[in-house]
PDB file of N, CA and C in Angstrom:
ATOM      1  N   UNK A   1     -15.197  -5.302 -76.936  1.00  0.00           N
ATOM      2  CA  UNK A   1     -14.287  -6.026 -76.097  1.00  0.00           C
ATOM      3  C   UNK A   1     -13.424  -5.060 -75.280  1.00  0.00           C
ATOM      4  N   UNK A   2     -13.166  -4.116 -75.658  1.00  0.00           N
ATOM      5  CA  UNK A   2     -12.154  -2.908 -75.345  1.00  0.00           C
ATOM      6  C   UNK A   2     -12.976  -2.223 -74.148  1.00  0.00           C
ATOM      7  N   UNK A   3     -14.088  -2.074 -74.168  1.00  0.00           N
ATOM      8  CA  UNK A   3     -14.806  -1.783 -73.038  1.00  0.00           C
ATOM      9  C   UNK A   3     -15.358  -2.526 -71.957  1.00  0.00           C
ATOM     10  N   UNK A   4     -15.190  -3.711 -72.712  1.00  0.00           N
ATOM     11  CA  UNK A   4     -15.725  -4.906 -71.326  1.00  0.00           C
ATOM     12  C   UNK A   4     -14.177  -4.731 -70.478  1.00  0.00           C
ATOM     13  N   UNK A   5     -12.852  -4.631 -70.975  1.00  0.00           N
ATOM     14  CA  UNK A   5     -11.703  -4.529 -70.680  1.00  0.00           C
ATOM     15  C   UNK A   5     -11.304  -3.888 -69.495  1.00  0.00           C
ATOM     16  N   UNK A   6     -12.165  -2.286 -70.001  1.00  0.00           N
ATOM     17  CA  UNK A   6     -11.582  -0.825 -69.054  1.00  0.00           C
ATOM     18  C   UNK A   6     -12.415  -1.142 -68.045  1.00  0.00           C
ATOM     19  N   UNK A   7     -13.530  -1.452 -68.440  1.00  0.00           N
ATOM     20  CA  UNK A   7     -14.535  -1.583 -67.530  1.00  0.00           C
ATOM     21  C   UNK A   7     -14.189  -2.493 -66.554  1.00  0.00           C
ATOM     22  N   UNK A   8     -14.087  -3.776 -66.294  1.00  0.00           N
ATOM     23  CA  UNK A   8     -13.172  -4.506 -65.309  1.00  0.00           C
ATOM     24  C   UNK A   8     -11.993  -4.222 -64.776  1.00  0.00           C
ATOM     25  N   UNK A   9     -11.522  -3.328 -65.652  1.00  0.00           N
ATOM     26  CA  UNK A   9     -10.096  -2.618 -64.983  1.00  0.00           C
ATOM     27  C   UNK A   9     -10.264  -1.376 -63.942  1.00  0.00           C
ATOM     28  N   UNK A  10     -11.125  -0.521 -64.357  1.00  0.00           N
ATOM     29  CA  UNK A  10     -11.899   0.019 -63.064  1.00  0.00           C
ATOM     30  C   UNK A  10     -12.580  -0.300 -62.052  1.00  0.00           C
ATOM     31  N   UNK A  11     -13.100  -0.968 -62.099  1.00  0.00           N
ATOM     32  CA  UNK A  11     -13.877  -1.967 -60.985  1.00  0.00           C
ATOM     33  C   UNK A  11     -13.110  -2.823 -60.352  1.00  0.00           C
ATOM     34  N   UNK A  12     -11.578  -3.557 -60.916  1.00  0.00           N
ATOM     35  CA  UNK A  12     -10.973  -4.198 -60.315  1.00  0.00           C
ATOM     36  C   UNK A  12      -9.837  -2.978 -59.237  1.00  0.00           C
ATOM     37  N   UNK A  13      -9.838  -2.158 -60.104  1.00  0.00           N
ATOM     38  CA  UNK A  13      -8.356  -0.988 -59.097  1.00  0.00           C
ATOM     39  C   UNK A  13      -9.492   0.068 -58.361  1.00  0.00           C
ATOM     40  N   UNK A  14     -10.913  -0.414 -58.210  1.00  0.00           N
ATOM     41  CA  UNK A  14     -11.670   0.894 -57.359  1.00  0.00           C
ATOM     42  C   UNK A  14     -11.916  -0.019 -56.109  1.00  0.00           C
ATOM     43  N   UNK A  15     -12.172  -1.381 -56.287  1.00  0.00           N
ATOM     44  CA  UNK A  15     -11.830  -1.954 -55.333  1.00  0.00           C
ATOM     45  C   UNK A  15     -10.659  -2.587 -54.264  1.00  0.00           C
ATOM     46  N   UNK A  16      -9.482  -2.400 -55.128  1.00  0.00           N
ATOM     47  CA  UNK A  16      -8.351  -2.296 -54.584  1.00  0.00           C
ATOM     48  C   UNK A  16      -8.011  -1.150 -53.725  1.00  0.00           C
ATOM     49  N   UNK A  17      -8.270  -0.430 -54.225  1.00  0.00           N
ATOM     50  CA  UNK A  17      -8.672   0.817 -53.698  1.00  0.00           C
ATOM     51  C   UNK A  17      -9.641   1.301 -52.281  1.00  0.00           C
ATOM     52  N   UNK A  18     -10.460   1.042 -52.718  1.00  0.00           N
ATOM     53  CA  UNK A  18     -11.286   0.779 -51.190  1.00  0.00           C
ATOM     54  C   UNK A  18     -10.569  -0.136 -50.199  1.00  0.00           C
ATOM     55  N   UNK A  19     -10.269  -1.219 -50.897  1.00  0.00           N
ATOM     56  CA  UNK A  19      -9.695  -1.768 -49.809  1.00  0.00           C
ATOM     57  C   UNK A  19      -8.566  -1.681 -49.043  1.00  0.00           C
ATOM     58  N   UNK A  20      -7.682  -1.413 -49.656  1.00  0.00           N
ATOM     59  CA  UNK A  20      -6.604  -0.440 -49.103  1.00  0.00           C
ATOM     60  C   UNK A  20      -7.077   0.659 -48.275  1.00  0.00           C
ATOM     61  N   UNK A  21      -7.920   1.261 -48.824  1.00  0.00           N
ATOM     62  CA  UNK A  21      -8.600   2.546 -48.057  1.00  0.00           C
ATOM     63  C   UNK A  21      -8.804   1.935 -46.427  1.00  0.00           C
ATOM     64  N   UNK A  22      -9.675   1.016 -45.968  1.00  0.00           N
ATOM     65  CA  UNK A  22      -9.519   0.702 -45.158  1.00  0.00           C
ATOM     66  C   UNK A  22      -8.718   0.712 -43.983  1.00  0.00           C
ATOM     67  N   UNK A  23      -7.491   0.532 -44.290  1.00  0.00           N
ATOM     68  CA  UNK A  23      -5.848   0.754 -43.974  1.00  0.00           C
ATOM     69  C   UNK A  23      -5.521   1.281 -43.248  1.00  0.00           C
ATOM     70  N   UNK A  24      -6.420   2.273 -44.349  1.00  0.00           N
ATOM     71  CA  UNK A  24      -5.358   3.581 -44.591  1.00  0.00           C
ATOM     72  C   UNK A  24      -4.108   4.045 -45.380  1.00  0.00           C
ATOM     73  N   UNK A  25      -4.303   3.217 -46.623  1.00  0.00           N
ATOM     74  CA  UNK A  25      -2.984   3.220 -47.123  1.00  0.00           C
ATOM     75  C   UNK A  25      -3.791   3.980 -48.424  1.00  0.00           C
ATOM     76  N   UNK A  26      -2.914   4.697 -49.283  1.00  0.00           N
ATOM     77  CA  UNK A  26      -3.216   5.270 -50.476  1.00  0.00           C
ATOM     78  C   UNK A  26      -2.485   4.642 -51.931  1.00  0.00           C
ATOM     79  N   UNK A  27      -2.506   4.161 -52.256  1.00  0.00           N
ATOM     80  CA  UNK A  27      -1.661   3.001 -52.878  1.00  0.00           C
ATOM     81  C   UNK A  27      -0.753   4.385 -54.162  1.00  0.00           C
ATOM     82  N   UNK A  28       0.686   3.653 -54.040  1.00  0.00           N
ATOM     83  CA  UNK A  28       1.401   4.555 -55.191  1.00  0.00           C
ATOM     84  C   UNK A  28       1.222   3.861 -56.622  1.00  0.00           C
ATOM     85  N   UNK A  29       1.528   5.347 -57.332  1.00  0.00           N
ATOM     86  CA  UNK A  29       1.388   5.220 -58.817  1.00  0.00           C
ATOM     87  C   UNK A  29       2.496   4.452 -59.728  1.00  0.00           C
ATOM     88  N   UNK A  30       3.282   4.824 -58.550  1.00  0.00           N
ATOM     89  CA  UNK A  30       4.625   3.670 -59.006  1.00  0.00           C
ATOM     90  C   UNK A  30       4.982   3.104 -57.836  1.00  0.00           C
ATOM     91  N   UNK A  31       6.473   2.294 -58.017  1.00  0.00           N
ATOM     92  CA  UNK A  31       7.310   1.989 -56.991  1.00  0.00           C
ATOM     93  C   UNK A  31       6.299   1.226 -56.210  1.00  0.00           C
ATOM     94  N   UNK A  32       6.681   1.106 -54.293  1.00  0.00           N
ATOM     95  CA  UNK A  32       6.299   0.718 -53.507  1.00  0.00           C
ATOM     96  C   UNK A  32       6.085   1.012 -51.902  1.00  0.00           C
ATOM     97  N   UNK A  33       4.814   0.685 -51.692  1.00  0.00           N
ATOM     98  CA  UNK A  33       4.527   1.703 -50.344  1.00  0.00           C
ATOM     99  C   UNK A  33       4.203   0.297 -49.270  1.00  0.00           C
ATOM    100  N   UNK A  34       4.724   0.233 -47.785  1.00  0.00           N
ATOM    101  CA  UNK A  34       4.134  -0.413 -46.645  1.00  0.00           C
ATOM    102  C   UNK A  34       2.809  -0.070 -45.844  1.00  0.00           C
ATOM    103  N   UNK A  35       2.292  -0.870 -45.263  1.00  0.00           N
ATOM    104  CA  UNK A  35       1.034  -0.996 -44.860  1.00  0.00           C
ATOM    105  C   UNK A  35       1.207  -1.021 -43.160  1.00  0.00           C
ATOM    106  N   UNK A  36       1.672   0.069 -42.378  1.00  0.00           N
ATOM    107  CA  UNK A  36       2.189  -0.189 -41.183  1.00  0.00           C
ATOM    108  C   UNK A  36       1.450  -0.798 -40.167  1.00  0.00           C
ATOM    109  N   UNK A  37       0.989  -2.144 -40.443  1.00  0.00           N
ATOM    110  CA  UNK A  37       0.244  -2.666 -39.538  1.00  0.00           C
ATOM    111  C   UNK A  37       0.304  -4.238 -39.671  1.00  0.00           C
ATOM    112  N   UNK A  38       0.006  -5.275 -38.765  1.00  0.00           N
ATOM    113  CA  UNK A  38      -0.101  -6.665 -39.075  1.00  0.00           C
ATOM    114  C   UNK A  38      -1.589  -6.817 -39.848  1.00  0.00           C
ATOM    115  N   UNK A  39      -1.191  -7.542 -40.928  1.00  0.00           N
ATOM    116  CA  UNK A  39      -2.438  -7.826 -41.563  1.00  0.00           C
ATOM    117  C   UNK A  39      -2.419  -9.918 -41.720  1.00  0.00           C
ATOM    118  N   UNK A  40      -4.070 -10.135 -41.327  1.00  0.00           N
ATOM    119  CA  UNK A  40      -4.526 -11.222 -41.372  1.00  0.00           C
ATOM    120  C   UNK A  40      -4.838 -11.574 -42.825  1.00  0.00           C
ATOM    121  N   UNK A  41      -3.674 -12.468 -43.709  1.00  0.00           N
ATOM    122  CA  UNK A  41      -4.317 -12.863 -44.912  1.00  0.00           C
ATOM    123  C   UNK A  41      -5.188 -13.995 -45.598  1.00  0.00           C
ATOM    124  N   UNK A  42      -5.334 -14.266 -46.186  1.00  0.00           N
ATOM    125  CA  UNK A  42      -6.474 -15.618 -46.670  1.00  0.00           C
ATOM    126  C   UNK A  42      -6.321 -16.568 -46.002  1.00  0.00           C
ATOM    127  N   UNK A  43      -5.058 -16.916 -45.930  1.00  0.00           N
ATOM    128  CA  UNK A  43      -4.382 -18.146 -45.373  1.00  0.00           C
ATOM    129  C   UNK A  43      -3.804 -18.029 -43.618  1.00  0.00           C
ATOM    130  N   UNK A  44      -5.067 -16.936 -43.204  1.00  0.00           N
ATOM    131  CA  UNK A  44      -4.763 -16.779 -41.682  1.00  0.00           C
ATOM    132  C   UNK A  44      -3.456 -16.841 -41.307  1.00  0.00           C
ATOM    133  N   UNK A  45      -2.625 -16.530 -41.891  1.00  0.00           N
ATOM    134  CA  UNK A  45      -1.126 -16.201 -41.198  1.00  0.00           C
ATOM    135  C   UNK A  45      -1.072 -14.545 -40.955  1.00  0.00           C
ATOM    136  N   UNK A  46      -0.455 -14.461 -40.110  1.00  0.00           N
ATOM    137  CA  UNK A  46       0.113 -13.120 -39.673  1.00  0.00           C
ATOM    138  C   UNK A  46       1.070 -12.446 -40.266  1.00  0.00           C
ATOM    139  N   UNK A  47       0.675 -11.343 -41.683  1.00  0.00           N
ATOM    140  CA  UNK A  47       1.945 -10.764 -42.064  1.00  0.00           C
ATOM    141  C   UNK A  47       2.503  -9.627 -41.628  1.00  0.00           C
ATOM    142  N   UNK A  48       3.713  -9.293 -40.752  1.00  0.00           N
ATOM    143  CA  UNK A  48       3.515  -8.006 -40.457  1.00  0.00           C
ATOM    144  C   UNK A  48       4.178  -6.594 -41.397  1.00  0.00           C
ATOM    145  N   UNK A  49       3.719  -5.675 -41.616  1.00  0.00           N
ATOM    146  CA  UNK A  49       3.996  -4.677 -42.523  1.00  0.00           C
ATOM    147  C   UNK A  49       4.003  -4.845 -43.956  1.00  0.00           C
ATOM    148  N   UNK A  50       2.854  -5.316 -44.629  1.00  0.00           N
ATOM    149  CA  UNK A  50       3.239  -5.716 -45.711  1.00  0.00           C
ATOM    150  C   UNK A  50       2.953  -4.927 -46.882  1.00  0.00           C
ATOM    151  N   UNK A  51       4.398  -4.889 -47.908  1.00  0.00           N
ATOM    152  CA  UNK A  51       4.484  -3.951 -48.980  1.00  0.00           C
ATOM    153  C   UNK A  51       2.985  -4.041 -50.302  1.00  0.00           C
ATOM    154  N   UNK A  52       2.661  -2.858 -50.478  1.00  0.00           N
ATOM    155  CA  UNK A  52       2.382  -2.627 -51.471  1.00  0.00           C
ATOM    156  C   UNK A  52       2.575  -2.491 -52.767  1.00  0.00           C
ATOM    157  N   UNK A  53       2.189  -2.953 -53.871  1.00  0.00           N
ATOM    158  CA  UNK A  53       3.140  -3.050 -55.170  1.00  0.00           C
ATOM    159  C   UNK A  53       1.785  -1.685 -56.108  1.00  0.00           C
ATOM    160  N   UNK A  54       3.065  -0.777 -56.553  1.00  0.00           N
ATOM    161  CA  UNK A  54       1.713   0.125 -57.595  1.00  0.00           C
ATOM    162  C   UNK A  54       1.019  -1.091 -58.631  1.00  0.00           C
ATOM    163  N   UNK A  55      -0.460  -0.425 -58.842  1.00  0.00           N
ATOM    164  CA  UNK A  55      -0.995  -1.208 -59.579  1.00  0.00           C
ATOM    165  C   UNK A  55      -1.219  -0.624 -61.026  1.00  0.00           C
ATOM    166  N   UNK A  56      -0.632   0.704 -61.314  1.00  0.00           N
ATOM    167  CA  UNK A  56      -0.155   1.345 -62.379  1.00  0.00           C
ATOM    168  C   UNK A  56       1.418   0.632 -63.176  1.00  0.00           C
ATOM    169  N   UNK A  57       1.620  -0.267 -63.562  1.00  0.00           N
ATOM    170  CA  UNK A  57       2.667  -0.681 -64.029  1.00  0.00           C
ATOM    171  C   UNK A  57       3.146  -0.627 -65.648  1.00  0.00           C
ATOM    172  N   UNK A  58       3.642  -0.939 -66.306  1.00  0.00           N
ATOM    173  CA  UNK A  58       4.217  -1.077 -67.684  1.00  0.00           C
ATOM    174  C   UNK A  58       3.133  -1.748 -68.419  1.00  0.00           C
ATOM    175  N   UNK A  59       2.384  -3.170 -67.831  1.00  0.00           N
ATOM    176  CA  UNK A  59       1.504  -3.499 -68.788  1.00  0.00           C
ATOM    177  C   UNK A  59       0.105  -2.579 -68.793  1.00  0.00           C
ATOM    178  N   UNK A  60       0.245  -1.881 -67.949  1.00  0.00           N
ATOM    179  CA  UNK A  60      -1.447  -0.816 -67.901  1.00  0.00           C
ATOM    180  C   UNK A  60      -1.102   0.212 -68.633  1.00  0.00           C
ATOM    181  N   UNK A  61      -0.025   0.952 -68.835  1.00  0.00           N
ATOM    182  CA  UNK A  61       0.351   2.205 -69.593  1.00  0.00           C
ATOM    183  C   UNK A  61       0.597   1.230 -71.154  1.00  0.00           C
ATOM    184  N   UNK A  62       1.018   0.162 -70.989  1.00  0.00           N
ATOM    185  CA  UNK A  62       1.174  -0.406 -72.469  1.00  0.00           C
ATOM    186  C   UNK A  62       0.048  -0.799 -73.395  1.00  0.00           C
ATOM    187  N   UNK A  63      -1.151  -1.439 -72.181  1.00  0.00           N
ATOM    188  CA  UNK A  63      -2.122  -1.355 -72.631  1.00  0.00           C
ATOM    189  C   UNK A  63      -3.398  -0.155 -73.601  1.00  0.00           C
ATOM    190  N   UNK A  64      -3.430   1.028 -72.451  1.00  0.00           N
ATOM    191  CA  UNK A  64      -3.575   2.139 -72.877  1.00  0.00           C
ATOM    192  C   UNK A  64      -3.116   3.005 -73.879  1.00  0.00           C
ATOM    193  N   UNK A  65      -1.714   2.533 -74.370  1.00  0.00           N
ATOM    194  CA  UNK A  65      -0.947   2.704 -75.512  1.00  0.00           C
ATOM    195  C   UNK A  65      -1.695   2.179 -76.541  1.00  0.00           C
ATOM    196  N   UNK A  66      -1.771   0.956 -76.773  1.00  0.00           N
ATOM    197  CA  UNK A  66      -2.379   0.073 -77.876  1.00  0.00           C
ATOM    198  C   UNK A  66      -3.347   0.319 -78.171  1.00  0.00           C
ATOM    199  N   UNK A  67      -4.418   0.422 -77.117  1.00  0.00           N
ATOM    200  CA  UNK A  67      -5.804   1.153 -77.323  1.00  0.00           C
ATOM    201  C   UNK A  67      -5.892   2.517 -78.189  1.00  0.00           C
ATOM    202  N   UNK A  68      -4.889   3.283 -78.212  1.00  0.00           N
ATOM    203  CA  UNK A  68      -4.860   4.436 -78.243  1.00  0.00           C
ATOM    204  C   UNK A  68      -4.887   4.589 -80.253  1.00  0.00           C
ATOM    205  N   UNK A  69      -3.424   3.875 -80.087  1.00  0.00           N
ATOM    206  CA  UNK A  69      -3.034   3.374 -81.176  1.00  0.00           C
ATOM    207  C   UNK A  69      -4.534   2.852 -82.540  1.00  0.00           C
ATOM    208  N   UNK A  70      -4.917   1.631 -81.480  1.00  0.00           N
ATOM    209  CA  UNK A  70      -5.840   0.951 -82.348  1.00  0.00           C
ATOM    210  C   UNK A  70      -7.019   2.322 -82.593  1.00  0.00           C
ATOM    211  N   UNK A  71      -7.337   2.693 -81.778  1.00  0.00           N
ATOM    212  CA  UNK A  71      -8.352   3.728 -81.389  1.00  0.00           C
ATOM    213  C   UNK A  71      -8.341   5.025 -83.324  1.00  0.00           C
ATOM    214  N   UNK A  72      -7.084   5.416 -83.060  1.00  0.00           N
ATOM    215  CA  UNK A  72      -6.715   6.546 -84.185  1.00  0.00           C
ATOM    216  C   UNK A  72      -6.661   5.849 -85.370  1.00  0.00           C
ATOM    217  N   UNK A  73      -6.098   4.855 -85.767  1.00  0.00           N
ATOM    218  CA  UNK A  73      -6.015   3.954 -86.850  1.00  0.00           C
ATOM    219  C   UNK A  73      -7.297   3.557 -87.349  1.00  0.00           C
ATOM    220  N   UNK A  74      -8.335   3.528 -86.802  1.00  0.00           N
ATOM    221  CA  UNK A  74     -10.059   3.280 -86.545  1.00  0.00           C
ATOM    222  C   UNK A  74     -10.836   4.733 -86.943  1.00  0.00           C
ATOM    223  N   UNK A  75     -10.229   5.768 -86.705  1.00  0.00           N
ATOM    224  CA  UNK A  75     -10.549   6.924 -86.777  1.00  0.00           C
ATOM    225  C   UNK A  75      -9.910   7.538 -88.404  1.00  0.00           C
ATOM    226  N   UNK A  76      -8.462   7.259 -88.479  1.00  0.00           N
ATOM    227  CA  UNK A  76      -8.384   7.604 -89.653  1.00  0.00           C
ATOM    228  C   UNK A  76      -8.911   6.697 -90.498  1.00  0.00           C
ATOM    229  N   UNK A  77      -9.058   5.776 -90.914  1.00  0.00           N
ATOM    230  CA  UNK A  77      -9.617   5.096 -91.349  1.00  0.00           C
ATOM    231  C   UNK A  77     -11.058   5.719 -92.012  1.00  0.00           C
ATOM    232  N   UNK A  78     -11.577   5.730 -90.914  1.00  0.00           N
ATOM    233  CA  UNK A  78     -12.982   6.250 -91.150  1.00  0.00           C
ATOM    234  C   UNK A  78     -13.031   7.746 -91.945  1.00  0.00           C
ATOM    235  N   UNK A  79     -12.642   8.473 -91.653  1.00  0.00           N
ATOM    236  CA  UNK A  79     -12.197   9.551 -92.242  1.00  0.00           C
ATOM    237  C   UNK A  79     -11.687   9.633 -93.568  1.00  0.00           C
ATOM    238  N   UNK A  80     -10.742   8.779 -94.301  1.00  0.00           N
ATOM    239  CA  UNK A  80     -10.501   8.231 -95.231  1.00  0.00           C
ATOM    240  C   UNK A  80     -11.418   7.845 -96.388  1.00  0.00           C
ATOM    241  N   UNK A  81     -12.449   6.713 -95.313  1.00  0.00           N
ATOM    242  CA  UNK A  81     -13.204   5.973 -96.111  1.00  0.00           C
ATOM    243  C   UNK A  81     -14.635   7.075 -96.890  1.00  0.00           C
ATOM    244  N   UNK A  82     -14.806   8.163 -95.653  1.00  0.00           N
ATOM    245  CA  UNK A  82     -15.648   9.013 -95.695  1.00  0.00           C
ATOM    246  C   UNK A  82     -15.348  10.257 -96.919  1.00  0.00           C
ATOM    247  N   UNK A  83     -14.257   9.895 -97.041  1.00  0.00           N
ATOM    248  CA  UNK A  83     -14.003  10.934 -98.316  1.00  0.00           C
ATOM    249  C   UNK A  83     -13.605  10.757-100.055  1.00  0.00           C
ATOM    250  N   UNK A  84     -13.748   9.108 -99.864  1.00  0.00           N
ATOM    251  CA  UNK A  84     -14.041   8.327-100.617  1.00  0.00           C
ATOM    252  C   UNK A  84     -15.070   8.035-101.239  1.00  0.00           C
ATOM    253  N   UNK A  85     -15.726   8.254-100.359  1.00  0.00           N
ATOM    254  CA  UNK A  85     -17.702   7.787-100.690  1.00  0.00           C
ATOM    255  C   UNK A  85     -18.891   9.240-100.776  1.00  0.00           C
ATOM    256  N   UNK A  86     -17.675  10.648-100.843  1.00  0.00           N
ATOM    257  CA  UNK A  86     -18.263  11.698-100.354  1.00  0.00           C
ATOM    258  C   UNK A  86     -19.475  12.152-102.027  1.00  0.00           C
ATOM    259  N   UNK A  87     -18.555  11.668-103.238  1.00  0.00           N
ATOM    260  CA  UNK A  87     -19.424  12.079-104.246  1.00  0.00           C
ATOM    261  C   UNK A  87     -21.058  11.314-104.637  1.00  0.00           C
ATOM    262  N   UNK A  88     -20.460   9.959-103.695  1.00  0.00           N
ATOM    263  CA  UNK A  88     -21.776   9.130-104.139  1.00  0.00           C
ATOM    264  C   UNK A  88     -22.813   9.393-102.984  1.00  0.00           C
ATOM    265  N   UNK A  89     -23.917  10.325-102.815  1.00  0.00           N
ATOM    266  CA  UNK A  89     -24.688  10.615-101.932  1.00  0.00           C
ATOM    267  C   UNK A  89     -26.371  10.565-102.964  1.00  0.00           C
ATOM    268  N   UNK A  90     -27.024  10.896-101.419  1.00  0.00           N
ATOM    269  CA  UNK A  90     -28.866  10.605-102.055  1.00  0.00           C
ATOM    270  C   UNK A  90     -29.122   9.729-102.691  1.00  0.00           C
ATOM    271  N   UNK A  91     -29.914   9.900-103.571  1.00  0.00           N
ATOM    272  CA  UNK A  91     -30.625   8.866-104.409  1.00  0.00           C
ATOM    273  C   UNK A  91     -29.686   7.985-105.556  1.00  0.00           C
ATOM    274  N   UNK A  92     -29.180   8.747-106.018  1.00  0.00           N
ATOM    275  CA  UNK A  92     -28.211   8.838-107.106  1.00  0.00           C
ATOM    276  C   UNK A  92     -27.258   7.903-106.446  1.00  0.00           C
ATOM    277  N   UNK A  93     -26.631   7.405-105.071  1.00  0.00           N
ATOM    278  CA  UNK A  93     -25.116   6.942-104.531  1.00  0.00           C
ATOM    279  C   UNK A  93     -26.291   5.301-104.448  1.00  0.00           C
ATOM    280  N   UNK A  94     -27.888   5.301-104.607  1.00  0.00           N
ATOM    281  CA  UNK A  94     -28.458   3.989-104.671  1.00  0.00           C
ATOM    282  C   UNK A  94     -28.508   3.034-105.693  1.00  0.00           C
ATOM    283  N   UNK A  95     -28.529   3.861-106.941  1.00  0.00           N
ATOM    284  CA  UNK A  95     -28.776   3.543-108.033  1.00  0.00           C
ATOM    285  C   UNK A  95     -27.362   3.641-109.071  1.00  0.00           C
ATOM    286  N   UNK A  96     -26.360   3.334-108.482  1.00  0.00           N
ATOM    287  CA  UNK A  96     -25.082   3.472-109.159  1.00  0.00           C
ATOM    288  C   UNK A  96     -25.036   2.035-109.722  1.00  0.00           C
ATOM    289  N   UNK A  97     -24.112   1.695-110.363  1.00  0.00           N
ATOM    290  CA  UNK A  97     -23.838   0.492-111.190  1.00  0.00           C
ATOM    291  C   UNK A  97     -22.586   0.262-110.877  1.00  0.00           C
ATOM    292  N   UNK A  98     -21.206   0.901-110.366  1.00  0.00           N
ATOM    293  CA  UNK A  98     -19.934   1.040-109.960  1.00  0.00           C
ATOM    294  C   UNK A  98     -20.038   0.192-109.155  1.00  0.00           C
ATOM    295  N   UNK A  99     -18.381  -0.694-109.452  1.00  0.00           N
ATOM    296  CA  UNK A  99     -18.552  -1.887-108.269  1.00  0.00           C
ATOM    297  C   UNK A  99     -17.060  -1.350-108.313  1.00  0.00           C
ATOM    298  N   UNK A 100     -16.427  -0.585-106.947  1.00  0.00           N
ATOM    299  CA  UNK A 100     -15.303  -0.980-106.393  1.00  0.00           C
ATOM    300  C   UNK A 100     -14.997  -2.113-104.870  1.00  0.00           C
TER     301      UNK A 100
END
């Protein structure tokens, strides 16, 4: 799920991206940048100069946080579990009778 995630999240800000490109605008990482030109929007009205909002905000760095988070917790884990199970190997870790 975590990758269907990033994965739409790149594809959604590479096309934002391009499209802005168009412009000519380079979109900021924060804050907010203008688009010095009249732009024609969906709704065929005429906007003129219209601001850009970064698309790097609090919920994308928060996101990436959590991931990160979940990510190491997944890792120790495993690591953990792996040193747990390190004596029961080969043939011998098949034929055990131990039920934890």
């Amino acid at each position: 799920m975590t990758e269907l995630y990033l994965s739409f999240l790149l594809m959604y800000h590479g096309a934002l991206t391009m499209l802005l490109g168009v412009y000519g605008v380079l979109p900021p990482y924060f804050g907010t940048s203008r688009i010095l030109a009249n732009v024609v929007g969906l709704d065929l009205n005429n906007h003129p100069n219209p601001s850009v909002t970064a698309s790097f905000s609090l919920p994308f760095y928060l996101g990436f946080l959590s991931i990160g988070l979940i990510a190491t917790s997944l890792i120790v884990n495993d690591i953990v579990g792996k040193r747990k199970t390190r004596e029961k190997r080969g043939v011998g870790a098949i034929f055990t009778t131990d039920s934890e």
